[in-house]
Structure formats: structure tokens, C-alpha cells
C-alpha atoms as a PDB file:
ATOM      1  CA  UNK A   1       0.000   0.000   0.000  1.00  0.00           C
ATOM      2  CA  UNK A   2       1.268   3.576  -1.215  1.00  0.00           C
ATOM      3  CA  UNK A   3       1.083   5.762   2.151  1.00  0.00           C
ATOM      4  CA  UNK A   4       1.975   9.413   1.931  1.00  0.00           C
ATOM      5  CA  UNK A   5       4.458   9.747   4.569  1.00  0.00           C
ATOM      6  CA  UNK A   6       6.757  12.259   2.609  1.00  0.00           C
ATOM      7  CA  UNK A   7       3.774  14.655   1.808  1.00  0.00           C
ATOM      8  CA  UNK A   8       2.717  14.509   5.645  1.00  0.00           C
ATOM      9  CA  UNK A   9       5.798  15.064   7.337  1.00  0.00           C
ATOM     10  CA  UNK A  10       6.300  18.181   5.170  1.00  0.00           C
ATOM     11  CA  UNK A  11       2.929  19.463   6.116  1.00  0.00           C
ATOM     12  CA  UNK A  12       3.270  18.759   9.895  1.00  0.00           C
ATOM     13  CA  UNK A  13       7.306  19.391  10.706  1.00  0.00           C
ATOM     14  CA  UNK A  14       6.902  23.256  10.572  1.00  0.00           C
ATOM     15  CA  UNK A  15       4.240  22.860  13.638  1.00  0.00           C
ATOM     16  CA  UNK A  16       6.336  20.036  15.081  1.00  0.00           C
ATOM     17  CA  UNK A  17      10.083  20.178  15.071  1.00  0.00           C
ATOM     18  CA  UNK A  18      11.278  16.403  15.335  1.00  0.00           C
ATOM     19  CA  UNK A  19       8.023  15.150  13.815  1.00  0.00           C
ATOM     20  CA  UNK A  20       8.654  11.737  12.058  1.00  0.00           C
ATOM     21  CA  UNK A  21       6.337   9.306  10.384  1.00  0.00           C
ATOM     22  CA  UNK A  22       6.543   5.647  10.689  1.00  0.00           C
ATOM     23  CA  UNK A  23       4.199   2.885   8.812  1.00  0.00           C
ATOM     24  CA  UNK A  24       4.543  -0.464  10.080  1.00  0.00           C
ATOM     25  CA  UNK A  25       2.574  -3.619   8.583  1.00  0.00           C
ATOM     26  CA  UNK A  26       1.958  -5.075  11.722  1.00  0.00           C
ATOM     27  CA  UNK A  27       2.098  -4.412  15.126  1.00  0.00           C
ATOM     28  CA  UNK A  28       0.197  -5.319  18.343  1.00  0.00           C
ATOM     29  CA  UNK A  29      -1.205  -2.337  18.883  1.00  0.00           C
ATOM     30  CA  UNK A  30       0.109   1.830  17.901  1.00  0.00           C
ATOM     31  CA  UNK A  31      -0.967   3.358  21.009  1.00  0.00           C
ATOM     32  CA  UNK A  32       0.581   0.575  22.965  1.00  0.00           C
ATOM     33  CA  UNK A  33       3.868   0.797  21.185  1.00  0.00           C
ATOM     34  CA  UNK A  34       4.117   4.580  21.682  1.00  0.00           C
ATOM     35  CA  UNK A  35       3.355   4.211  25.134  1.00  0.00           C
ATOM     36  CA  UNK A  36       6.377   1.812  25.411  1.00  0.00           C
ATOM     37  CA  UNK A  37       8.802   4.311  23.548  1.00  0.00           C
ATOM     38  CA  UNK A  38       7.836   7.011  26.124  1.00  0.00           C
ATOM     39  CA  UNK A  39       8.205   5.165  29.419  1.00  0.00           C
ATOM     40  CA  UNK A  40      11.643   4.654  27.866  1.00  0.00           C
ATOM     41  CA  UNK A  41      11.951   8.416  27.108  1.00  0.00           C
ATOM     42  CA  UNK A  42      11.620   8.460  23.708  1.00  0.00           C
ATOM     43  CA  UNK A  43       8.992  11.880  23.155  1.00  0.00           C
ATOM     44  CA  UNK A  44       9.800  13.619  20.483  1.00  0.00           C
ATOM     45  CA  UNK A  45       6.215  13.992  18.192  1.00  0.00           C
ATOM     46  CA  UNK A  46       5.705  10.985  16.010  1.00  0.00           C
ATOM     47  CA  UNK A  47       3.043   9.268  13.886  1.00  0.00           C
ATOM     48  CA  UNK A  48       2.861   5.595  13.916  1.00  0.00           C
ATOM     49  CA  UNK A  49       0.796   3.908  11.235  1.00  0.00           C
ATOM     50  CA  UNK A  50      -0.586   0.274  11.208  1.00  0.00           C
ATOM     51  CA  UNK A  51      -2.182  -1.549   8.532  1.00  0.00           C
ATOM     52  CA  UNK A  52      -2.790  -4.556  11.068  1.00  0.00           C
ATOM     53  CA  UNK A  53      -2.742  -4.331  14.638  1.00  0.00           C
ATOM     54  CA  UNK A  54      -2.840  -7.689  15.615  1.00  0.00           C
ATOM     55  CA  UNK A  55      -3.807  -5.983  19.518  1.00  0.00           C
ATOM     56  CA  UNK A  56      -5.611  -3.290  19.086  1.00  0.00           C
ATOM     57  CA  UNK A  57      -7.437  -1.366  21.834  1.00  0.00           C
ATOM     58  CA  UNK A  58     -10.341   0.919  22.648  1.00  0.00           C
ATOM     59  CA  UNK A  59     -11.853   2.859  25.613  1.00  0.00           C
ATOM     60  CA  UNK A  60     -12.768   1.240  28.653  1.00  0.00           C
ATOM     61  CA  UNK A  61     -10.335  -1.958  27.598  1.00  0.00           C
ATOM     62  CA  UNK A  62     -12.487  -2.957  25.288  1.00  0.00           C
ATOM     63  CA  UNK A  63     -10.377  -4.546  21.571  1.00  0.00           C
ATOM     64  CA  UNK A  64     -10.589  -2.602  17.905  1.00  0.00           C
ATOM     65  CA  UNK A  65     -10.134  -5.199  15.387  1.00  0.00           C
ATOM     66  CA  UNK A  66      -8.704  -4.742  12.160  1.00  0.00           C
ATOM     67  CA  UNK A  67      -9.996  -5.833   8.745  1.00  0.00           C
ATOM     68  CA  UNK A  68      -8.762  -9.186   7.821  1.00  0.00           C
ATOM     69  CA  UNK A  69      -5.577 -10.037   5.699  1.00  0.00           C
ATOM     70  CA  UNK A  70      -8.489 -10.326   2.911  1.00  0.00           C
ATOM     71  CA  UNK A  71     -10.204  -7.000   3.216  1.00  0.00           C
ATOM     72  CA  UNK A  72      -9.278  -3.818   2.798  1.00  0.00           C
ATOM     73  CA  UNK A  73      -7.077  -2.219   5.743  1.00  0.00           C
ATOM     74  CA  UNK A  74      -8.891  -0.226   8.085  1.00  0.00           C
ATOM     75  CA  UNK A  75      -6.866   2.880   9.452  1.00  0.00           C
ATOM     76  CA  UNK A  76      -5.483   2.823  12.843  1.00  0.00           C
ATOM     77  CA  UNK A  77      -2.685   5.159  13.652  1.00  0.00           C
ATOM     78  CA  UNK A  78      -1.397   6.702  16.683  1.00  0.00           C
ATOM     79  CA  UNK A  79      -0.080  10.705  17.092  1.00  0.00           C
ATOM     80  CA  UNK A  80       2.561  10.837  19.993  1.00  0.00           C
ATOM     81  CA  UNK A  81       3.948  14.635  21.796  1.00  0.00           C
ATOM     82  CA  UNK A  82       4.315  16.552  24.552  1.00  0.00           C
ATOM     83  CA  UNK A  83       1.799  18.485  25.119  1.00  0.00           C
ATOM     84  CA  UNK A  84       1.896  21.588  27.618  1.00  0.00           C
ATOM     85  CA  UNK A  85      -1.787  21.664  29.139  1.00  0.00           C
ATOM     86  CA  UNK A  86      -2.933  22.953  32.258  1.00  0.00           C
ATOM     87  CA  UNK A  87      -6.818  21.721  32.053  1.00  0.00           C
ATOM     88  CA  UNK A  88      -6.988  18.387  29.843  1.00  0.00           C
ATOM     89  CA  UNK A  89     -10.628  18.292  29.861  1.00  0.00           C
ATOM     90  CA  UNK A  90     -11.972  17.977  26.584  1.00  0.00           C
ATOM     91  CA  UNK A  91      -8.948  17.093  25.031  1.00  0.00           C
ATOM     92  CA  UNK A  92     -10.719  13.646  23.345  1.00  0.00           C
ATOM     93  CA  UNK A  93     -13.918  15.678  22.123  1.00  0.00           C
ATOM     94  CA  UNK A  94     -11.915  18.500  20.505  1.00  0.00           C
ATOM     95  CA  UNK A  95      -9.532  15.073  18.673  1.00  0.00           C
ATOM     96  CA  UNK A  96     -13.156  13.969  17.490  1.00  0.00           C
ATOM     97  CA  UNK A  97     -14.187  17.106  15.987  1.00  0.00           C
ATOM     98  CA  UNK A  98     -11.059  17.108  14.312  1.00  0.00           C
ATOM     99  CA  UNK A  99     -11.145  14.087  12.656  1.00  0.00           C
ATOM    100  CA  UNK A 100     -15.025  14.664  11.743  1.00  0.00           C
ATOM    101  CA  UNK A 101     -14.310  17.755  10.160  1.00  0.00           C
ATOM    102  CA  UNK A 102     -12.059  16.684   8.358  1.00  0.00           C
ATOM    103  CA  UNK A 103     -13.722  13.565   6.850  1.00  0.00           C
ATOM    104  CA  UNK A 104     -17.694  14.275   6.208  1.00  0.00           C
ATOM    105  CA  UNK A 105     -20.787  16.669   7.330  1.00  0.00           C
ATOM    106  CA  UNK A 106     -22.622  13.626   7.823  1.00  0.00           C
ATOM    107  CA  UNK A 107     -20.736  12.405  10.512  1.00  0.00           C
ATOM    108  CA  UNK A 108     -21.649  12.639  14.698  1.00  0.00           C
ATOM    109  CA  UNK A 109     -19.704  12.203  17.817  1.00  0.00           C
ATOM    110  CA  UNK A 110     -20.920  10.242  20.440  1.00  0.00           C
ATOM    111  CA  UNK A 111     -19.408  11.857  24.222  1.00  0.00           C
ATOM    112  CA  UNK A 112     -16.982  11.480  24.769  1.00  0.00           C
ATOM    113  CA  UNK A 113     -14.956   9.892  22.054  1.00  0.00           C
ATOM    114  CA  UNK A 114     -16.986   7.701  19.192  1.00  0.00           C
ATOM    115  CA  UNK A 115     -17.481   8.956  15.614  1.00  0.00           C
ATOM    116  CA  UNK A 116     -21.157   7.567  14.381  1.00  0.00           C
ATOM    117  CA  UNK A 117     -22.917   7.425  10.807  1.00  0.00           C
ATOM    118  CA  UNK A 118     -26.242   6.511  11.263  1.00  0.00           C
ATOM    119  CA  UNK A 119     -26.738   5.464  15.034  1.00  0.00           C
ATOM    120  CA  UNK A 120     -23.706   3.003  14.019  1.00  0.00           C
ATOM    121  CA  UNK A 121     -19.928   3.548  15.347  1.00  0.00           C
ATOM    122  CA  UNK A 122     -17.092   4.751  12.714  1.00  0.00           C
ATOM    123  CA  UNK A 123     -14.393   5.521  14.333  1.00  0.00           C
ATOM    124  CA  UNK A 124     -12.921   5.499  17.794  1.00  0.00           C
ATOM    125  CA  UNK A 125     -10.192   7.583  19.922  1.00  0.00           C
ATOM    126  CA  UNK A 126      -8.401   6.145  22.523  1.00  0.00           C
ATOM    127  CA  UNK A 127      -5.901   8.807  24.683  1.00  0.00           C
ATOM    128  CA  UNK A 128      -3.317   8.129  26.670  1.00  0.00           C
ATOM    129  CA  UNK A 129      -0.784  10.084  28.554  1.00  0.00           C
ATOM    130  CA  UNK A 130       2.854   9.219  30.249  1.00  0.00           C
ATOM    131  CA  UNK A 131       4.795  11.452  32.813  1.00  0.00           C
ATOM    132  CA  UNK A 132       8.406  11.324  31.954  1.00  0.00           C
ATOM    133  CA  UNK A 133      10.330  14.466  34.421  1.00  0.00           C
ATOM    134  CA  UNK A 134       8.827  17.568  33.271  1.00  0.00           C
ATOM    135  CA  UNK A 135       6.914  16.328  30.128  1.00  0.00           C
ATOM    136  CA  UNK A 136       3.753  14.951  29.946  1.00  0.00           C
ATOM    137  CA  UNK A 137       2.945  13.096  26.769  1.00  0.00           C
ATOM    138  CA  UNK A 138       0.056  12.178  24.963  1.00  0.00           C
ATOM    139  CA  UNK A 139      -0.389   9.190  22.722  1.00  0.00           C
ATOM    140  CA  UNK A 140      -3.966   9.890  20.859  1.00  0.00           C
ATOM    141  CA  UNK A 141      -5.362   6.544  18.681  1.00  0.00           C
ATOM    142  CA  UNK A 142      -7.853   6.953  16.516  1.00  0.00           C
ATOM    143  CA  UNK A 143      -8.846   3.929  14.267  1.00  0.00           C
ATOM    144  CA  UNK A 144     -11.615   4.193  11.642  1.00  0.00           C
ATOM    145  CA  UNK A 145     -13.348   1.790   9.270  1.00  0.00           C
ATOM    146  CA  UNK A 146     -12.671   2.356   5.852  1.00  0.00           C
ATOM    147  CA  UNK A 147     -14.557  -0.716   4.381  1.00  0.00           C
ATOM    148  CA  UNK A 148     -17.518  -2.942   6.058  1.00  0.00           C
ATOM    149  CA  UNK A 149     -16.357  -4.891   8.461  1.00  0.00           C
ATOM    150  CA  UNK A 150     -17.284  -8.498   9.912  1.00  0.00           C
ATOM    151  CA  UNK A 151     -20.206  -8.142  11.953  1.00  0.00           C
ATOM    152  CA  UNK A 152     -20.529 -11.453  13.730  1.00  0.00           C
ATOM    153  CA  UNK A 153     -20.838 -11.052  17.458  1.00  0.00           C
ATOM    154  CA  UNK A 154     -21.751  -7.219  17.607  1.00  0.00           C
ATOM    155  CA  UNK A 155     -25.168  -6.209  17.994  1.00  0.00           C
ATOM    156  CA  UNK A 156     -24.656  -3.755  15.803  1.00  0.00           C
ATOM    157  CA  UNK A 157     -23.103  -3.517  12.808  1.00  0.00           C
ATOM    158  CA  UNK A 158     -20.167  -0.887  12.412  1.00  0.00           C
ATOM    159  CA  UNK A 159     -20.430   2.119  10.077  1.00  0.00           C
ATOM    160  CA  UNK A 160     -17.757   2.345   6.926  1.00  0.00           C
ATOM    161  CA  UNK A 161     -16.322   5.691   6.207  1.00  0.00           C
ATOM    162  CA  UNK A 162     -17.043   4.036   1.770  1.00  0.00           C
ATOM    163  CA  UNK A 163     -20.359   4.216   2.634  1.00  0.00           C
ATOM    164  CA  UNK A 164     -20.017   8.459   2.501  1.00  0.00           C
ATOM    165  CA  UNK A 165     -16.872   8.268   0.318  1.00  0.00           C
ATOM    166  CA  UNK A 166     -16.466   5.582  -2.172  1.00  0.00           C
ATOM    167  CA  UNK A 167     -12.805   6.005  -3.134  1.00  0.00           C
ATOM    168  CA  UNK A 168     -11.771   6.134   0.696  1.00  0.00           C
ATOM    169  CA  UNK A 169      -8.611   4.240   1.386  1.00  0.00           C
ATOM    170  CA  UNK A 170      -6.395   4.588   4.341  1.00  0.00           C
ATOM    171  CA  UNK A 171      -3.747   6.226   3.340  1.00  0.00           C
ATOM    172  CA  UNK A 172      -6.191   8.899   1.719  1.00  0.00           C
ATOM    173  CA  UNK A 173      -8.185   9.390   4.884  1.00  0.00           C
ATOM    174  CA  UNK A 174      -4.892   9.295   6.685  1.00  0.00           C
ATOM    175  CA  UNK A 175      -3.451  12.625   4.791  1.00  0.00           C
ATOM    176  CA  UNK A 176      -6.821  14.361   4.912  1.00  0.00           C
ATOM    177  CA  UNK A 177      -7.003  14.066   8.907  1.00  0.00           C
ATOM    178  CA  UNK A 178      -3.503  13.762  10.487  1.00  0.00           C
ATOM    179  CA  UNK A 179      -2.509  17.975   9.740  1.00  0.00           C
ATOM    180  CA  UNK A 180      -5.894  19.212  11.133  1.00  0.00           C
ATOM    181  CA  UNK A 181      -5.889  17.128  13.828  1.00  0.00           C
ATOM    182  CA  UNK A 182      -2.536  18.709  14.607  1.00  0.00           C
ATOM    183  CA  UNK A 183      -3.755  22.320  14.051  1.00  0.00           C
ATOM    184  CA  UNK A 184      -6.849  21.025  16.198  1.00  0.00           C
ATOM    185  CA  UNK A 185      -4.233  20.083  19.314  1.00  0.00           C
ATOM    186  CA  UNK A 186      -1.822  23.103  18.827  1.00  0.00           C
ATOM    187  CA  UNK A 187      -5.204  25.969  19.246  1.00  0.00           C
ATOM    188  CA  UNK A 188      -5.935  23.121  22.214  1.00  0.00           C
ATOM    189  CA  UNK A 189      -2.746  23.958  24.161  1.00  0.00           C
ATOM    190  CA  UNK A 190      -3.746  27.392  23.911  1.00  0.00           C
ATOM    191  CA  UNK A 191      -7.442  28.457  24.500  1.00  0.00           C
ATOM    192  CA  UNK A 192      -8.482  24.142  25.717  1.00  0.00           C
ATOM    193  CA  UNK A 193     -12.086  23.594  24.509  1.00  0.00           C
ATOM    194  CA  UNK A 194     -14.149  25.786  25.584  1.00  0.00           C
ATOM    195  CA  UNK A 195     -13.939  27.807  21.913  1.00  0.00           C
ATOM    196  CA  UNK A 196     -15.112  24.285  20.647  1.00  0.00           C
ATOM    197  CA  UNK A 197     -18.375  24.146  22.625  1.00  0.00           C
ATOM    198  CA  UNK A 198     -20.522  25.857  19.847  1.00  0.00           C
ATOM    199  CA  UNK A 199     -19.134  23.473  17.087  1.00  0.00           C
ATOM    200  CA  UNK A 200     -18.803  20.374  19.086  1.00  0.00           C
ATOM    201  CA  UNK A 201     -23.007  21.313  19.256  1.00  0.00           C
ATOM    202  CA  UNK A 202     -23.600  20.985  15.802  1.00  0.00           C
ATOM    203  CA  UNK A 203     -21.924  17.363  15.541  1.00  0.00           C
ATOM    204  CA  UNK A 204     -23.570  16.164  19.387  1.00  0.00           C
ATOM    205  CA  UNK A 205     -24.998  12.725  18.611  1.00  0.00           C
ATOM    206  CA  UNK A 206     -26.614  12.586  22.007  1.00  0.00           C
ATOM    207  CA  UNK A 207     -28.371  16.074  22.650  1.00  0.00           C
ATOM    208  CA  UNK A 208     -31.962  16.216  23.288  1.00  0.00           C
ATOM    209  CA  UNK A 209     -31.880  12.209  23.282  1.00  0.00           C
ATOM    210  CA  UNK A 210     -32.243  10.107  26.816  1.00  0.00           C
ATOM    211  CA  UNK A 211     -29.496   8.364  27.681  1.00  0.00           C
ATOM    212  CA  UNK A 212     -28.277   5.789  30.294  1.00  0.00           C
ATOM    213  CA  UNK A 213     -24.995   5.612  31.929  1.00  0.00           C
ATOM    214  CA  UNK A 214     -23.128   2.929  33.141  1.00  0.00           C
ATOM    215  CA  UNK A 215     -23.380   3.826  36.988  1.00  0.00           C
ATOM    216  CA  UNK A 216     -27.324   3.843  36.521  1.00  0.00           C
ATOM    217  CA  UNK A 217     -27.955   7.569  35.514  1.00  0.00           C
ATOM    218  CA  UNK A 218     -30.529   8.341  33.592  1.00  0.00           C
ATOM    219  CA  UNK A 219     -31.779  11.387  31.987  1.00  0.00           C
ATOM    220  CA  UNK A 220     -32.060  13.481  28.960  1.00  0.00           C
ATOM    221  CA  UNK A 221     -28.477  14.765  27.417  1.00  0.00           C
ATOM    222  CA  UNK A 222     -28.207  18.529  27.248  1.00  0.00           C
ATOM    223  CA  UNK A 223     -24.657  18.679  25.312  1.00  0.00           C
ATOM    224  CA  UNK A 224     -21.329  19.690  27.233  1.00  0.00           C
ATOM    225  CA  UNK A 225     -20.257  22.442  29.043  1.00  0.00           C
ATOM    226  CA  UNK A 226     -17.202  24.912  28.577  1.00  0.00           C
ATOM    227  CA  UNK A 227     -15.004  21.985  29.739  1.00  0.00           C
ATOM    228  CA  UNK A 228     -16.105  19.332  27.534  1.00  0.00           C
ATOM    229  CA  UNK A 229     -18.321  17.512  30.324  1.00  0.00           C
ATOM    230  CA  UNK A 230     -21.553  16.128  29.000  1.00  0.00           C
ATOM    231  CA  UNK A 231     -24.625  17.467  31.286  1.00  0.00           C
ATOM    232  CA  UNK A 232     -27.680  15.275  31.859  1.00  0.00           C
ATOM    233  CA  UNK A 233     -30.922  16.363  32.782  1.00  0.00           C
ATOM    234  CA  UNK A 234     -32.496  14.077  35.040  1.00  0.00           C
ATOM    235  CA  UNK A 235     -35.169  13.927  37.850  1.00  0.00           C
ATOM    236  CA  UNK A 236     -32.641  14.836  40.280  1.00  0.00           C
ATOM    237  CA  UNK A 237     -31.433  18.320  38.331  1.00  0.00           C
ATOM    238  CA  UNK A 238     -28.758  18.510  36.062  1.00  0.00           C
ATOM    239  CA  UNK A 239     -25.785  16.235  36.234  1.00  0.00           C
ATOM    240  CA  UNK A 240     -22.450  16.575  35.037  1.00  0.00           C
ATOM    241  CA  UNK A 241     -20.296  13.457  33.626  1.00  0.00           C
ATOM    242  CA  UNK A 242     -16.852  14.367  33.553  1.00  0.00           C
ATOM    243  CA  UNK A 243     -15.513  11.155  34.017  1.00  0.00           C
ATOM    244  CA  UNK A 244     -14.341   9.068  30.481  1.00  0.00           C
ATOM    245  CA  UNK A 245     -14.526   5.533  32.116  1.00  0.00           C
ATOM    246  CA  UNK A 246     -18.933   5.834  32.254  1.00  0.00           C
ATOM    247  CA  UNK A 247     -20.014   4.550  29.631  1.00  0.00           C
ATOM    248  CA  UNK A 248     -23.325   6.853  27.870  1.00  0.00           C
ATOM    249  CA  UNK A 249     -25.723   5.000  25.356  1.00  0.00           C
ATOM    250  CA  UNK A 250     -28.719   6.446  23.794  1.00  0.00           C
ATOM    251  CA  UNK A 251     -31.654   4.830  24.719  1.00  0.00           C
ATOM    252  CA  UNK A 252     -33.250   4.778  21.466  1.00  0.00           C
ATOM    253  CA  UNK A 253     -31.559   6.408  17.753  1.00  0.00           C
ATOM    254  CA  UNK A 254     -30.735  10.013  18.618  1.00  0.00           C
ATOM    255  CA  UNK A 255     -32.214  13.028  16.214  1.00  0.00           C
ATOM    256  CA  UNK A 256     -29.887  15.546  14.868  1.00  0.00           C
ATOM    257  CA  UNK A 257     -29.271  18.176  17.049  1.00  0.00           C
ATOM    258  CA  UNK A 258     -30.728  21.343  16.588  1.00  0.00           C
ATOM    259  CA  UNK A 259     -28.655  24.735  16.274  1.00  0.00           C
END
């Protein structure tokens, strides 16, 4: 497969000094890997690009399987830096409306870090972070179906990004997201998300939709505030979720939310 490694490190090294791009054919998993290089003090700003992770890994532990050897390669890739932050909140929503974006009008973003099409999952983020001294850094994986994937065992079936754009590949979704998504975490460092509020609105899968959470809340989803955390509605007041490890479904197929 013909990636465009050449074309993105030109476009990114001016906003990253050090940047490098690496595509491996296999690996367990990007986010792991890059986690590994940093605990061993390697953080200068890379991409690593899979086109199998034979490991992979979403939120909450759960795995992100790549297509098989006989399909066409999904894209899972994995941005590494230091990043200077004081408030992380909302770092994974402002990644997601990023890579939405960049990709397609018709695409949502589930709180805190799922892209849908079609009350059916896309693409996922997965953010980690390691403390090395001084430096803090951030390993942000994002993988995203390309094709249609096997279904068997999910109770529903994922969303393809070829169902919106027909001549997607990888390595063409992978130039069209990776330089926003850099511009996206740069204006991050310096303003955090509350500037993103208004626009993460027009993408909110889950607003004006009831929703149940995976420590038992339940009430109606009123979007996020100024720090990214997603405020419920419920018989008790209003309720903030700040936390990424509960879980939020819909209760039945969200409507688009209103401006």
C-alpha cells in the first residue's frame, strides 16, 4: 500500500520540530507501542501507522479489530507529543471534531470519544498520557473503518467511512485528517475547549436524546459544558459526567441536534 508519509511530514514538521512518520505492517497495537517508547523516554512527536494491529485497543479496555488479511485495511494510527496543558478536559472531544471535520458533514460524535454514521460507530479515539520528568505526553489513537467490516458477534453492525466516500482508502483518509488534527491540538494547548463548545453542538450525537450511563444515571443529554463535560438532565437536576470511564448510550436512535 502507497502511504503518503513524505507529503505529511512536510505538512506537519513546521508545527512540530522532530516530527517523524513511521508505517509499520503489523504491530500489536500503535498506542501501545508509543506508550512503550515514552516510558523509555523516547517523546519527540511521532506518527505511527498500522495496517494490522494484531492488539488493538479501545476505551474502557475494550479490543478494535482490524480488517482481515483479505479485506481492505482499516486505518489505525497513533499521534505521539508533549503536550503543555494545564486543564486536559476535553482534550478527546476536541480530537473527534477534528477528525469529523475533516472527513464528512454527515458524521456525529458520540461523548466522549466515538465517531457515528447513522446510530452506528465509525471511528474510535483512545488517549493516553505518560509522565516522563517535566513532560507529559500524549499518545492519541484513533482507528476508523474504511470498508464494512465483519459483523458477527456485535449487535450492531459498524459504520464504513465508503459508505459516505467511495474512493476512501487509508492512506487517503490518513493525509486528509492527520494535519488538522494537529492544528486542532496546537489551538488546544492554547485556548483548551471551551472555543469548541458551539461546534462540538452541531456534531452532538446525544443532545436532546435520553441516555443511560453505566453507573445507573438516567436522563435526557443537554450537550457539554465549557469543559467538555456532557450534562444530563435528570429527575434529580442537572448532572455533570466528567468522568471518560462511564459509559453513555442512547436509549433509542438520537435526532440531529438542533442549532
Amino acid at each position: 500500500m502507497q502511504w503518503n508519509a513524505e507529503a505529511i511530514w512536510e505538512a506537519v514538521y513546521p508545527l512540530l520540530p522532530a516530527f517523524t512518520v513511521e508505517v509499520l505492517p503489523e504491530i500489536d497495537s500503535t498506542n501501545t507501542e508509543l506508550m512503550r517508547r515514552a516510558r523509555a523516554g523516547q517523546l519527540d512527536p511521532v506518527l505511527l501507522v498500522a495496517e494490522r494491529q494484531s492488539a488493538g485497543r479501545g476505551r474502557l479496555g475494550r479490543d478494535w479489530q482490524s480488517a482481515a488479511q483479505d479485506q481492505q485495511p482499516n486505518l489505525t494510527f497513533s499521534l505521539g507529543l508533549p503536550l503543555a496543558l494545564t486543564d486536559w478536559s476535553g482534550l478527546s472531544l476536541a480530537v473527534g471534531l477534528a477528525v469529523v471535520q475533516s472527513l464528512h458533514a454527515d458524521l456525529r460524535l458520540k461523548w466522549p470519544n466515538d465517531v457515528w454514521l447513522d446510530g452506528r460507530k465509525l471511528a474510535g479515539i483512545l488517549i493516553e498520557t505518560a509522565s516522563v520528568g517535566d513532560v507529559r505526553y500524549a499518545v492519541i489513537g484513533i482507528g476508523i473503518n474504511i470498508a464494512p467490516c465483519d459483523a458477527e458477534g456485535l449487535r450492531t453492525p459498524p459504520a464504513a467511512l465508503s459508505e459516505l466516500w467511495p474512493e476512501a482508502t487509508a492512506p487517503l483518509v490518513l493525509t486528509r485528517v492527520v494535519l488538522p488534527l494537529v492544528h486542532a491540538l496546537r489551538a488546544f494547548e492554547r485556548e483548551g475547549f471551551a472555543p469548541l463548545r458551539a461546534a462540538f453542538h452541531t456534531r452532538d450525537l446525544l443532545y436532546g436524546h435520553e441516555v443511560v450511563c453505566s453507573d445507573g444515571l438516567v436522563g435526557m443529554a443537554r450537550g457539554v459544558d465549557a469543559s467538555g463535560a456532557l450534562l444530563v438532565h435528570t429527575d434529580q437536576g442537572l448532572k455533570k459526567i466528567s468522568s471518560a470511564e462511564v459509559s453513555v448510550r442512547p436509549t433509542a436512535r438520537p435526532a440531529a441536534p438542533t442549532s
